[in-house]
Protein backbone atom coordinates (compact mmCIF):
# COMPACT_ATOMS: atom_id res chain seq x y z
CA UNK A 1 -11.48 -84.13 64.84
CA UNK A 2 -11.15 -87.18 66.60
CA UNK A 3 -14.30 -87.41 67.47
CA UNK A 4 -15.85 -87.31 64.13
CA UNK A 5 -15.79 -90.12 61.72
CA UNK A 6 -15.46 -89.40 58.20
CA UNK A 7 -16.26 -91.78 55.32
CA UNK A 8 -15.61 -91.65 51.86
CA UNK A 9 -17.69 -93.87 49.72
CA UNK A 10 -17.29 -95.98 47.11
CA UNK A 11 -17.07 -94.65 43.61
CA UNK A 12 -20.41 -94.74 41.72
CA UNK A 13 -20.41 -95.48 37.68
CA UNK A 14 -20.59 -92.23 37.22
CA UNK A 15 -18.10 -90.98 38.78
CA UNK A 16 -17.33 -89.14 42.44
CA UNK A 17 -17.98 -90.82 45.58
CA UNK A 18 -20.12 -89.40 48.45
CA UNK A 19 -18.82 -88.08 51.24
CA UNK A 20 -20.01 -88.20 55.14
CA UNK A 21 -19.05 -86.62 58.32
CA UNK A 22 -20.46 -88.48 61.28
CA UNK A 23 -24.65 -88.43 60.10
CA UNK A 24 -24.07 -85.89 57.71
CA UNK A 25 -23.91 -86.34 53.54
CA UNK A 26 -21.45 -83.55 52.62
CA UNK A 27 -21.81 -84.30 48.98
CA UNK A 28 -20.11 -85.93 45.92
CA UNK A 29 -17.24 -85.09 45.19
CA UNK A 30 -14.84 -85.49 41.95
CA UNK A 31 -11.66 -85.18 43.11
CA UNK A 32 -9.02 -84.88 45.68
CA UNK A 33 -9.42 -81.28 45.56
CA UNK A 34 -13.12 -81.90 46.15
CA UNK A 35 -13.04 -83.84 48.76
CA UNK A 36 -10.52 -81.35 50.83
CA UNK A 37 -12.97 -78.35 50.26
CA UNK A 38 -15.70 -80.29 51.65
CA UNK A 39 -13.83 -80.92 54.87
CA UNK A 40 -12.65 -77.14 54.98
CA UNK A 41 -16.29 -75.97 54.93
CA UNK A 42 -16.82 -78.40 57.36
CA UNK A 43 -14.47 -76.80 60.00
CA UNK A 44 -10.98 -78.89 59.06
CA UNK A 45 -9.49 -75.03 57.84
CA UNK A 46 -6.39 -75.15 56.73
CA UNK A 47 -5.99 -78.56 55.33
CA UNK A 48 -4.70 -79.40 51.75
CA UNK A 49 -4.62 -82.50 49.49
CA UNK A 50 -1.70 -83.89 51.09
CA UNK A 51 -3.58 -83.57 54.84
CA UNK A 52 -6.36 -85.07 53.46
CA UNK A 53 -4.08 -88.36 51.25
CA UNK A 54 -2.27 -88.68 55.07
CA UNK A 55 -5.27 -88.51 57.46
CA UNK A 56 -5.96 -91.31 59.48
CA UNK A 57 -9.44 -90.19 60.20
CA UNK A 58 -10.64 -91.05 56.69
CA UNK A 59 -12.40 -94.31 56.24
CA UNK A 60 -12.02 -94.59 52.61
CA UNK A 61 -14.28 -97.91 50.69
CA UNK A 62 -13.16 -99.33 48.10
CA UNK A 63 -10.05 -96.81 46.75
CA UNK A 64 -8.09 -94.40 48.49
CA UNK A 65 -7.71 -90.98 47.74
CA UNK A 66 -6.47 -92.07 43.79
CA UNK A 67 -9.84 -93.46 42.86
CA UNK A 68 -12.83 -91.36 41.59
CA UNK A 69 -14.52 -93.59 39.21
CA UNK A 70 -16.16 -97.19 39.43
């Protein structure tokens, strides 16, 4: 995992905030819980919300993991 650099974007007007691994758009997603399925399909199995609120590899813009709306 330390290879890959994952980004969580700011939250759009909307609501949910796009997420990227490396060159790769995962999605939107809504939530925390969101967000950790995402990175499960994308090969971080076994993680949960609290992996995901403590990770160090998650570049997250403008909010952490409590902010889902703009």
């Amino acid at each position: 995992m330390s290879e890959r650099r994952v980004i969580v974007y700011p939250p759009s007007g909307t609501g949910g905030r796009r997420v990227r691994i490396d060159e790769r758009i995962l999605g939107t997603a809504y939530s925390l819980h969101d967000l950790t399925v995402f990175l499960r399909n994308a090969g971080l199995t076994g993680w949960d919300e609290l992996d995901v609120v403590e990770s160090e590899w998650i570049e997250w813009h403008e909010g952490g993991p409590e902010v889902w709306r703009g």
